[in-house]
C-alpha atoms as a PDB file:
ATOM      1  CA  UNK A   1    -234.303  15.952 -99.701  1.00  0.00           C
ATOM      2  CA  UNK A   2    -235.256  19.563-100.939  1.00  0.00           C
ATOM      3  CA  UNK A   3    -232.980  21.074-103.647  1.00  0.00           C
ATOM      4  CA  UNK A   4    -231.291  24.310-101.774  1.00  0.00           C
ATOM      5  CA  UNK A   5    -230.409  26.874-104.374  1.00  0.00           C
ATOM      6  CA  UNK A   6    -228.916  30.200-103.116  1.00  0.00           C
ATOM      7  CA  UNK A   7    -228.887  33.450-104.561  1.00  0.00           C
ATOM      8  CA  UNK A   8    -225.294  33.503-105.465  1.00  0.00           C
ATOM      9  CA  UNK A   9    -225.937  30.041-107.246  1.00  0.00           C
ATOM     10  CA  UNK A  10    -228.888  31.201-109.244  1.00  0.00           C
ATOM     11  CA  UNK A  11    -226.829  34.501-110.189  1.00  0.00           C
ATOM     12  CA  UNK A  12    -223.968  32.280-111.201  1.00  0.00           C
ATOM     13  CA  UNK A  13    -226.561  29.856-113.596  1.00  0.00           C
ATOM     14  CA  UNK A  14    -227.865  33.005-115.193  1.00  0.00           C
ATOM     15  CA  UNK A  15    -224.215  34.270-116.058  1.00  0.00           C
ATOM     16  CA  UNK A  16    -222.910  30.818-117.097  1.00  0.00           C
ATOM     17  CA  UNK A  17    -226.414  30.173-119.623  1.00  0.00           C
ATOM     18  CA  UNK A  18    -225.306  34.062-120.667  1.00  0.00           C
ATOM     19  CA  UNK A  19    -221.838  33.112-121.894  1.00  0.00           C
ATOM     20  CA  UNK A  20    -223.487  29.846-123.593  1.00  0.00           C
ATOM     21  CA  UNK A  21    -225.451  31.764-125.462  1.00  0.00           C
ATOM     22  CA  UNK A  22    -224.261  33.647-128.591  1.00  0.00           C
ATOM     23  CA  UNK A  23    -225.987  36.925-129.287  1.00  0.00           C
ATOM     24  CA  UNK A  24    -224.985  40.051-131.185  1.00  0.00           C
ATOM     25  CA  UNK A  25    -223.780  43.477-129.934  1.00  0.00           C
ATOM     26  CA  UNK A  26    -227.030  45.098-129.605  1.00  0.00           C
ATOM     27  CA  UNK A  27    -224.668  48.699-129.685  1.00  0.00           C
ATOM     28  CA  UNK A  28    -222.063  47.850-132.228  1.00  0.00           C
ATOM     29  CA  UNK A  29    -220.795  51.503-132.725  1.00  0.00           C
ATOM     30  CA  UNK A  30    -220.906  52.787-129.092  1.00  0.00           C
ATOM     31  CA  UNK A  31    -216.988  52.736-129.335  1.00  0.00           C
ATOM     32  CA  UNK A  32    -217.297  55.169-132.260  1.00  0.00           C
ATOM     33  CA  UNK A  33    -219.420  57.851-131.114  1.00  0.00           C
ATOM     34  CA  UNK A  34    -217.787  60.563-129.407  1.00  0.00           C
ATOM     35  CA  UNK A  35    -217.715  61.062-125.744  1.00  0.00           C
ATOM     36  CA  UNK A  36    -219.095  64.980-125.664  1.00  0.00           C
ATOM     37  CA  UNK A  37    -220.863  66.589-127.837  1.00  0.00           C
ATOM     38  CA  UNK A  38    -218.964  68.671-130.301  1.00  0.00           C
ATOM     39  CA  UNK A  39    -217.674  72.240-128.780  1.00  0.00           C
ATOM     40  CA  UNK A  40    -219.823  75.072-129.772  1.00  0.00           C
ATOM     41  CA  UNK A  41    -218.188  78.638-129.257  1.00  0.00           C
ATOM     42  CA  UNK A  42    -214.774  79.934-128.817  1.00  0.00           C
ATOM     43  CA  UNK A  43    -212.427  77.380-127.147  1.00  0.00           C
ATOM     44  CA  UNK A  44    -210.485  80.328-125.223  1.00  0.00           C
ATOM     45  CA  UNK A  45    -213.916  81.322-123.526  1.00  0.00           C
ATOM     46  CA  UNK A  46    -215.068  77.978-122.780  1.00  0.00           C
ATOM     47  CA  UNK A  47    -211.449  77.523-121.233  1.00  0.00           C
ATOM     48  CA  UNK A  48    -212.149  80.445-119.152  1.00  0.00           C
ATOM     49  CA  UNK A  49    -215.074  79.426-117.932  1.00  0.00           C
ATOM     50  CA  UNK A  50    -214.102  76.016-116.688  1.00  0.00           C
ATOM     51  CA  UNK A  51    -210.900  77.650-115.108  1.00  0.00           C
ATOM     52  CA  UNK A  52    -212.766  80.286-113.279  1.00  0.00           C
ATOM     53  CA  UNK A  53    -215.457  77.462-111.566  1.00  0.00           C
ATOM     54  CA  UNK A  54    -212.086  75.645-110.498  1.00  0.00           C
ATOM     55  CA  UNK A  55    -210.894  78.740-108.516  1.00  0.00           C
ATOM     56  CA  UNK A  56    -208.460  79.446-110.922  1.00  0.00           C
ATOM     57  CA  UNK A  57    -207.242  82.712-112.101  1.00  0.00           C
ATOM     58  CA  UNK A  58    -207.388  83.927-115.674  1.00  0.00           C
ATOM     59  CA  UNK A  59    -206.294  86.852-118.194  1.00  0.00           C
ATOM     60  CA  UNK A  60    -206.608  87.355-121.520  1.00  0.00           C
ATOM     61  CA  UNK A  61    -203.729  89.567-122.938  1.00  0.00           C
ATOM     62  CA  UNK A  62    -203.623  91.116-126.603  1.00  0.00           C
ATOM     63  CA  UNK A  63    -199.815  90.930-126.681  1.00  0.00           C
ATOM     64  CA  UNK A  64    -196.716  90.828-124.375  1.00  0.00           C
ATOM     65  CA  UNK A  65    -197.021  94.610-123.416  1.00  0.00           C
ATOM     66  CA  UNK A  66    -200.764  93.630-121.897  1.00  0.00           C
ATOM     67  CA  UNK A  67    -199.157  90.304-120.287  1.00  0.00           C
ATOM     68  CA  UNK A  68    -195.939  92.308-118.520  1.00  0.00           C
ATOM     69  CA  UNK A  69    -198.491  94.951-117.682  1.00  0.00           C
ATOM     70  CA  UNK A  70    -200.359  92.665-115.674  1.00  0.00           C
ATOM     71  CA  UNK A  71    -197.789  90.688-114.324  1.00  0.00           C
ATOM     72  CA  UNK A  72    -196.684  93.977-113.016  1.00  0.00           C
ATOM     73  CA  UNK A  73    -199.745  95.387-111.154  1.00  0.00           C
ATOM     74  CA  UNK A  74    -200.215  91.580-110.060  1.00  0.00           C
ATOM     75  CA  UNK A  75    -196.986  91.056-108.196  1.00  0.00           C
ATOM     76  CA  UNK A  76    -196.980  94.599-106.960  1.00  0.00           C
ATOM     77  CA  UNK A  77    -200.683  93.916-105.028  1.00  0.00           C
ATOM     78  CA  UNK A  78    -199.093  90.676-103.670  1.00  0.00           C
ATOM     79  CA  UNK A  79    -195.913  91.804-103.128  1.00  0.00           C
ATOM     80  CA  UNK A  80    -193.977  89.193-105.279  1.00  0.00           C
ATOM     81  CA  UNK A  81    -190.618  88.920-104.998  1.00  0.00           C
ATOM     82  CA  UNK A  82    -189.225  85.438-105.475  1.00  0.00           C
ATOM     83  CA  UNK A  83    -190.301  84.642-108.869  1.00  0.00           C
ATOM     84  CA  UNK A  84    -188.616  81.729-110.424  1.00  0.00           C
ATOM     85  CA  UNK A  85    -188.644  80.996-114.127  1.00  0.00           C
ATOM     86  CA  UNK A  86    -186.576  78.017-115.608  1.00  0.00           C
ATOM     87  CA  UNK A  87    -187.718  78.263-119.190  1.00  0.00           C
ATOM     88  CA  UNK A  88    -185.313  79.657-121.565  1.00  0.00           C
ATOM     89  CA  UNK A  89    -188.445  80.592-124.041  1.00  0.00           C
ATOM     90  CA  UNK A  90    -190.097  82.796-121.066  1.00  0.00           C
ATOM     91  CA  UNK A  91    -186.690  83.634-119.721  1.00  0.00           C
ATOM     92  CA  UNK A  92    -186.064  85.814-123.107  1.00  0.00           C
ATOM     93  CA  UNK A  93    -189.649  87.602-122.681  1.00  0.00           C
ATOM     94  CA  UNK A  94    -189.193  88.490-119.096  1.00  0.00           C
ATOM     95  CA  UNK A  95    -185.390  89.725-120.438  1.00  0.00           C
ATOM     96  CA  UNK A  96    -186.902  91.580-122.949  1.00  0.00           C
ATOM     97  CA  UNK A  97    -189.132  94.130-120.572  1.00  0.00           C
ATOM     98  CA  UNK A  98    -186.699  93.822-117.870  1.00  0.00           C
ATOM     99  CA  UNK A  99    -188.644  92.039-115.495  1.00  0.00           C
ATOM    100  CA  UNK A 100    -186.726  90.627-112.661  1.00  0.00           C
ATOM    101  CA  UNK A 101    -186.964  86.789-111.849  1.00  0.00           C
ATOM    102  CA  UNK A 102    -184.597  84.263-110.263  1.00  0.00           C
ATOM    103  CA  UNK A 103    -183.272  81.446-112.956  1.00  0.00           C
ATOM    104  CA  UNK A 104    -181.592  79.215-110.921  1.00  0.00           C
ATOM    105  CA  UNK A 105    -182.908  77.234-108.034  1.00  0.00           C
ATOM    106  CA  UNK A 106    -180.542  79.021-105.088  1.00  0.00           C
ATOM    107  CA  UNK A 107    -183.296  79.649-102.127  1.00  0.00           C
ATOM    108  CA  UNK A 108    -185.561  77.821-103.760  1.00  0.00           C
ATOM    109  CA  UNK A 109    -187.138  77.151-100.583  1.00  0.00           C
ATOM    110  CA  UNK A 110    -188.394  80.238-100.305  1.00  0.00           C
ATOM    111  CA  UNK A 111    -189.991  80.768-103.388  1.00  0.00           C
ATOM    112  CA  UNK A 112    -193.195  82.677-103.846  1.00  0.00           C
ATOM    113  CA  UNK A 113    -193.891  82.292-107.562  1.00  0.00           C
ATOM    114  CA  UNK A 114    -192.886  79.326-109.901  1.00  0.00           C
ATOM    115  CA  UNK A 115    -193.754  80.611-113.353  1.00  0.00           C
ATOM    116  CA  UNK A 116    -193.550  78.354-116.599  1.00  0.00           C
ATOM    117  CA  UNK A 117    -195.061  77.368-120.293  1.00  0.00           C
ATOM    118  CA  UNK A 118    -197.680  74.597-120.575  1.00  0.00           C
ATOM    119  CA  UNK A 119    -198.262  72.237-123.383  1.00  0.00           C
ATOM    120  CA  UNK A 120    -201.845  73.139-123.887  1.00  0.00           C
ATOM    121  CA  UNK A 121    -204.775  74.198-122.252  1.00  0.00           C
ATOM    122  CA  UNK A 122    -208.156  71.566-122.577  1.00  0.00           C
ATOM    123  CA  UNK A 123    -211.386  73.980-122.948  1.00  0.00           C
ATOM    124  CA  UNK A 124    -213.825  71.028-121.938  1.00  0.00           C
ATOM    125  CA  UNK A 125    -212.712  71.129-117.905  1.00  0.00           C
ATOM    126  CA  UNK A 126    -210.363  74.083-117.541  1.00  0.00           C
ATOM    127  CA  UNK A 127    -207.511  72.077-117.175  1.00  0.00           C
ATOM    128  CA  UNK A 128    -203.564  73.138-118.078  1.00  0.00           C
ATOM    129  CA  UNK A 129    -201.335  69.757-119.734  1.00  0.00           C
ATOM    130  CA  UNK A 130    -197.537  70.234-118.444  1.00  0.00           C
ATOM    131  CA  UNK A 131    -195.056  68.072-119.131  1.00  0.00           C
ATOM    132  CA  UNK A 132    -191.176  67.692-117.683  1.00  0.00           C
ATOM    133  CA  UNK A 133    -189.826  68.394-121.181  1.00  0.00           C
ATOM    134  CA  UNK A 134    -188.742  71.987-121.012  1.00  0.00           C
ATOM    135  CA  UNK A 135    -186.426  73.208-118.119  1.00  0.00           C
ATOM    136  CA  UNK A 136    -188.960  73.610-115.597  1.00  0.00           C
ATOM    137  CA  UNK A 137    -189.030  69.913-114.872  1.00  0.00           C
ATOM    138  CA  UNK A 138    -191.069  68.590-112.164  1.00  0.00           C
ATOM    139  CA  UNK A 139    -190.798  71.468-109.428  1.00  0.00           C
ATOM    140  CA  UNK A 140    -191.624  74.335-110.715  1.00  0.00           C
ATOM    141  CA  UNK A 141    -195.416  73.915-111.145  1.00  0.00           C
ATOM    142  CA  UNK A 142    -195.840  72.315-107.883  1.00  0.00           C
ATOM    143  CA  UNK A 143    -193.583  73.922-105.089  1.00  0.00           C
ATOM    144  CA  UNK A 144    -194.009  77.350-104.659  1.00  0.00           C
ATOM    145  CA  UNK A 145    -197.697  78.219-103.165  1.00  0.00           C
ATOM    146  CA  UNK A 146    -198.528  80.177-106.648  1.00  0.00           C
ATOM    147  CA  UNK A 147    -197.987  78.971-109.701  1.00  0.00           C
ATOM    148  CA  UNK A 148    -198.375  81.381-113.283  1.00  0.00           C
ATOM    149  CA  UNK A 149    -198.585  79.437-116.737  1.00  0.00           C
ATOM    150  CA  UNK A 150    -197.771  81.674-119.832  1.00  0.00           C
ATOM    151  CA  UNK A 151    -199.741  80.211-122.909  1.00  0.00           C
ATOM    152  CA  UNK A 152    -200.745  80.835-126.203  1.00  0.00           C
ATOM    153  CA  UNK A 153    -203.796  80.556-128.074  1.00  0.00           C
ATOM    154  CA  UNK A 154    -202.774  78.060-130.291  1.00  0.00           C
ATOM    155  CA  UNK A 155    -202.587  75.770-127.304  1.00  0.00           C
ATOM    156  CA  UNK A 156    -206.162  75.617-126.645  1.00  0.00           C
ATOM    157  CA  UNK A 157    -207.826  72.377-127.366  1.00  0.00           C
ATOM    158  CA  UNK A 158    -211.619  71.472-126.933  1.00  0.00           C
ATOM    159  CA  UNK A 159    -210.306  67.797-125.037  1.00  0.00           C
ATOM    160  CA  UNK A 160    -208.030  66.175-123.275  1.00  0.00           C
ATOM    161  CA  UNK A 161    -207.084  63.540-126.510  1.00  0.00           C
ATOM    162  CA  UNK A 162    -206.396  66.449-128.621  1.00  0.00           C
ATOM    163  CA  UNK A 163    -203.746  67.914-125.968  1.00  0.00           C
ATOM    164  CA  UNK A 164    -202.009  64.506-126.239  1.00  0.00           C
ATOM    165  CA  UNK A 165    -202.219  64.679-129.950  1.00  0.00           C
ATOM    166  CA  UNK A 166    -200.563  67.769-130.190  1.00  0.00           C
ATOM    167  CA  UNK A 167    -198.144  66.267-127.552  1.00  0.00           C
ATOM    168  CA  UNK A 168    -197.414  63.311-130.143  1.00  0.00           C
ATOM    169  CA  UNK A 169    -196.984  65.894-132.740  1.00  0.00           C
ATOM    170  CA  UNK A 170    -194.225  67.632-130.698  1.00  0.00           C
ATOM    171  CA  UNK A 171    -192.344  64.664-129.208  1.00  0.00           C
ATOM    172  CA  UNK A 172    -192.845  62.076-131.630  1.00  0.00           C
ATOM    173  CA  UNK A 173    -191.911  58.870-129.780  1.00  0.00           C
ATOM    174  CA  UNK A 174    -190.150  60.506-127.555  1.00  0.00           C
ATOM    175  CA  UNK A 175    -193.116  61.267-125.358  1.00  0.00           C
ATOM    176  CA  UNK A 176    -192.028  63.067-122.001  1.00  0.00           C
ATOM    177  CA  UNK A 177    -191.670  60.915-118.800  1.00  0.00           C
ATOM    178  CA  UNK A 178    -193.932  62.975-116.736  1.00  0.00           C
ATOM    179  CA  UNK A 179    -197.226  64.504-118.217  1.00  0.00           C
ATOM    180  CA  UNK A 180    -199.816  65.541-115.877  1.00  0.00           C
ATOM    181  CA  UNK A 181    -203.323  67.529-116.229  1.00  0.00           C
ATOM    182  CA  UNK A 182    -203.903  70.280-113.421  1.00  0.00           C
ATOM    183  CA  UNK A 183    -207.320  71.638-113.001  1.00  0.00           C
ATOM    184  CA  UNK A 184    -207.307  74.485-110.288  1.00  0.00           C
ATOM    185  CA  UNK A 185    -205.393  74.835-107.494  1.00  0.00           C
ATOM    186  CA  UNK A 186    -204.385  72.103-105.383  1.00  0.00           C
ATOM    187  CA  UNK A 187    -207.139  71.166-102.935  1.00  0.00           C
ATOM    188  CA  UNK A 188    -208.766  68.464-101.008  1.00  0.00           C
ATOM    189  CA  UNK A 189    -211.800  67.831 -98.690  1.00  0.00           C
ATOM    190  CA  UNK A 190    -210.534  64.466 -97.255  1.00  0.00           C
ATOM    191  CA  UNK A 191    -210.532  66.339 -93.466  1.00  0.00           C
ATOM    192  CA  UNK A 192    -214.080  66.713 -92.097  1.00  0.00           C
ATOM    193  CA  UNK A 193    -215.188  67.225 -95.506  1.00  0.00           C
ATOM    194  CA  UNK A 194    -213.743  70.907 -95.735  1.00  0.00           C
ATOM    195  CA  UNK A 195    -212.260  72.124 -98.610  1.00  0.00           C
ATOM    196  CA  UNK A 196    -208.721  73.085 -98.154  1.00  0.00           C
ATOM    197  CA  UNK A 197    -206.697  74.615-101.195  1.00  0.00           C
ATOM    198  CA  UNK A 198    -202.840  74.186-101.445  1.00  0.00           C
ATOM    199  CA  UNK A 199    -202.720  70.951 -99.584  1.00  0.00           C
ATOM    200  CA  UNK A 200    -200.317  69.159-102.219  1.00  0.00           C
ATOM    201  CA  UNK A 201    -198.981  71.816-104.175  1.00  0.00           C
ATOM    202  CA  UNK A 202    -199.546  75.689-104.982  1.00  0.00           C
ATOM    203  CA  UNK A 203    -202.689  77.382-103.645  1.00  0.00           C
ATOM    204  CA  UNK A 204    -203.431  79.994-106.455  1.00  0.00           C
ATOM    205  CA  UNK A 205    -203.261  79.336-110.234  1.00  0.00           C
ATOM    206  CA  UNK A 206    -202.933  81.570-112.624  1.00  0.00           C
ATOM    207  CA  UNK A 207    -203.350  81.301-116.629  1.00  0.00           C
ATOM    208  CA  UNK A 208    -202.200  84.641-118.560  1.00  0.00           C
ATOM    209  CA  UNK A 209    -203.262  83.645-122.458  1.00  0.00           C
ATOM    210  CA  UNK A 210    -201.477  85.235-125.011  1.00  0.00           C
ATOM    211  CA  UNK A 211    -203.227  86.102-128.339  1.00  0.00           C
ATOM    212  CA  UNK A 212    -200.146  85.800-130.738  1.00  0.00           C
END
């Protein structure tokens, strides 16, 4: 009787002789050697970049003057007026140039703007790392259909392992509940393969970066 061997049987020999065999890691220090190259240029411009090819919204601003400048001609093109703003840390800058905004959540339904700090921006992809650790919680950065993030250049970071380093620095062992990485609006294609923005949270992002 002829010896029927089938593929799956021959693939299954091979793998077993495999594990018999003993040989040595022919890449022993792949696990060492970093992902990306190293970043070459200015992290705030590379941030830019990647945040602009995400369709999100960006502007550099020398001080707070600059920012509530901005902010001002902004909301007066689109007509913001329901700008919410949890954060006492924002709150007090906002206070400070008189700039209206609502800071509790009464109507929060009809929100237009939910406006809030960040924990650092990653230059690699564009991205923005928020947490649930400060008093915008969870809602803030994803109800209202535009969402602005205040931050600071000493936020930027060239990856995503040094945002949760300086995340460890902050909290310690206390690390927040809820961390999550945003990069660009919301959006999805799953529908005819058409890209829709806003379909699981805001539909414009917008990054104002403070130099000091």
């Amino acid at each position: 009787m002829r010896n029927i061997t089938t593929s799956k049987e021959k693939l299954l020999k091979k793998i077993r002789q495999a594990l018999l065999e003993k040989r040595d890691n022919p890449y022993p220090n792949l696990e060492n050697l970093p992902l990306y190259p190293p970043v070459d240029g200015h992290l705030d411009v590379m941030f830019a970049e990647q945040f602009m090819a995400v369709s999100g919204q960006f502007a550099f601003c020398e001080d707070e003057v600059q920012f509530i400048e901005t902010l001002l001609e902004l909301a007066e093109q689109r007509n913001w007026r329901k700008i919410y703003c949890w954060e006492p840390a924002l709150q007090e800058i906002l206070a400070r140039y008189e700039y209206p905004y609502f800071e509790t959540d009464k109507d929060f339904e009809q929100a237009e703007v939910g406006f809030t700090l960040c924990e650092a921006l990653i230059a690699r992809n564009g991205s923005i790392l928020l947490s649930n650790a400060n008093a915008a919680g969870r809602r803030l950065s994803i109800y209202p259909p535009v969402h602005i993030v205040l931050a600071y250049a000493s936020q930027l970071v060239p990856d995503l392992k040094d945002g949760f380093k300086l995340l460890k620095e902050k909290y310690g062992n206390n690390v927040p509940s809820m961390i999550t990485n945003i990069t660009g609006p919301s959006r999805t294609a799953d529908i005819e393969k058409t890209l829709v923005l806003g379909a699981h949270g805001p539909k414009e992002l917008f990054v104002f970066l403070l130099e000091g």
